[in-house]
C-alpha atoms as a PDB file:
ATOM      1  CA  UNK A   1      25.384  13.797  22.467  1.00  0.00           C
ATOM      2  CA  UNK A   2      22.479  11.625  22.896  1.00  0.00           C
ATOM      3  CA  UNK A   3      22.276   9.615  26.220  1.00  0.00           C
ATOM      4  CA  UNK A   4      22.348   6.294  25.871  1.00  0.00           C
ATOM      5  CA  UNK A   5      21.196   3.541  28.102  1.00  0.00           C
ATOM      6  CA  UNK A   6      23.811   0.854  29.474  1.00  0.00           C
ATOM      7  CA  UNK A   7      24.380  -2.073  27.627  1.00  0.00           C
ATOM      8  CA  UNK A   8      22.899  -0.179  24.432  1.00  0.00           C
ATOM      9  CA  UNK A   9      25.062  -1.249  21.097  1.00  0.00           C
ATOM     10  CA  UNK A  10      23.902   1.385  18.094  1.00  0.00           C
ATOM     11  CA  UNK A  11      23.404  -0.506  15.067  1.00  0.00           C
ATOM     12  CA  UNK A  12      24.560   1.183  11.658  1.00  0.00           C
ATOM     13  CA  UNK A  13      23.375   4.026  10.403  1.00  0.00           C
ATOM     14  CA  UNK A  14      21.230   4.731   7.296  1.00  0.00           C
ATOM     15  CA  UNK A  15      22.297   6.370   4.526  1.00  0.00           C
ATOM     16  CA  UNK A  16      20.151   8.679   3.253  1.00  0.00           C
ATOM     17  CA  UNK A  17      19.018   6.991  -0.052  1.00  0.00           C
ATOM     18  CA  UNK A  18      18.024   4.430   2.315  1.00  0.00           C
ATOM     19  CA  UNK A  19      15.935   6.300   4.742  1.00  0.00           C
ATOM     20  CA  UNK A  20      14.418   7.699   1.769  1.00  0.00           C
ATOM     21  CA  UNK A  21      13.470   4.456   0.349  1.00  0.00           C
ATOM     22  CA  UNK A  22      12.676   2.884   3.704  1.00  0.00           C
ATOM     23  CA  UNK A  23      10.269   5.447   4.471  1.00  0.00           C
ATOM     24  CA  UNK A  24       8.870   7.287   1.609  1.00  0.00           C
ATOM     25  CA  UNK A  25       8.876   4.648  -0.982  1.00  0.00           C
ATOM     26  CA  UNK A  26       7.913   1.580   0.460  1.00  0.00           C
ATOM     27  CA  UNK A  27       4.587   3.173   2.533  1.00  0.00           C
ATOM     28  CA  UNK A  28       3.868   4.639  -1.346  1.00  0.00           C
ATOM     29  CA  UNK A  29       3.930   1.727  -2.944  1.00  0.00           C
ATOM     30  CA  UNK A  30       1.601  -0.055  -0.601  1.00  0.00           C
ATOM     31  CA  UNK A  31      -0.706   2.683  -0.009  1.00  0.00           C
ATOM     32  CA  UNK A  32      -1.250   2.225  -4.325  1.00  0.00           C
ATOM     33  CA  UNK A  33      -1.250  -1.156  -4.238  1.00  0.00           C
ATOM     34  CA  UNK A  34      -3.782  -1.553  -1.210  1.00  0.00           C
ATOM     35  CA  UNK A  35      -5.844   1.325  -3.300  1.00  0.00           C
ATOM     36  CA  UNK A  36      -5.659  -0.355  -6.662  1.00  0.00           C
ATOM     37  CA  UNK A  37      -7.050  -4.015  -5.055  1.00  0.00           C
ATOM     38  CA  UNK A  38      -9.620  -2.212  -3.010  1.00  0.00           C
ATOM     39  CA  UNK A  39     -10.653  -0.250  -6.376  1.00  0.00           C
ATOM     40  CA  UNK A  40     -10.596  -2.938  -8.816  1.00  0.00           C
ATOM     41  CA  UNK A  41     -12.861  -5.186  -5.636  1.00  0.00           C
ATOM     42  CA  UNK A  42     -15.306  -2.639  -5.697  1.00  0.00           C
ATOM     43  CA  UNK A  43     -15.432  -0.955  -9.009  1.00  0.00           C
ATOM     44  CA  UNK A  44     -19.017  -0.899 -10.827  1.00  0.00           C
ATOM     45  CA  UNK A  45     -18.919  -3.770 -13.515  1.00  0.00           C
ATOM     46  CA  UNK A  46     -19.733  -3.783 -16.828  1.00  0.00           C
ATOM     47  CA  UNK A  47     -23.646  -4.075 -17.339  1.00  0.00           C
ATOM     48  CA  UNK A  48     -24.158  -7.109 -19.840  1.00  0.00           C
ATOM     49  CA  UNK A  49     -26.980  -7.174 -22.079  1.00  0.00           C
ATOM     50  CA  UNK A  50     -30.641  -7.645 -20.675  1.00  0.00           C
ATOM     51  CA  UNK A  51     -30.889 -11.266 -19.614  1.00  0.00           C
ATOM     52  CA  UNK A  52     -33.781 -13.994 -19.860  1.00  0.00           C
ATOM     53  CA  UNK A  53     -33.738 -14.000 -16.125  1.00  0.00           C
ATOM     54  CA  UNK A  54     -33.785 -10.557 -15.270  1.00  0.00           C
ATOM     55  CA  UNK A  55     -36.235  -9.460 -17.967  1.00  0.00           C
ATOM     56  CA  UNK A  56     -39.364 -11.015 -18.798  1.00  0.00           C
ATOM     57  CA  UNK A  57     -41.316  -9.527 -22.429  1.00  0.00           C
END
């Protein structure tokens, strides 16, 4: 048995579907989303056509 400070109430515990979720699924799903923003920030963009500006004949 674990010891357990004074005054300590345990909460519930989690099931395991939950502890799965809570910490395999969630930090997944960030760690794409975070990814996918950061990629699509910084991703080369399509070069348009040579511009007046940019290109003198």
């Amino acid at each position: 048995m674990i010891n357990q400070e004074d005054g300590y109430v345990p909460g519930p515990a989690l099931s395991a579907l939950e502890t799965i979720i809570t910490f395999v699924v969630i930090p997944t799903a960030l760690f794409l989303v975070i990814s996918l923003i950061t990629y699509a920030a910084t991703a080369q963009r399509k070069k348009s056509s040579k511009s007046v500006i940019t290109h003198i004949e």
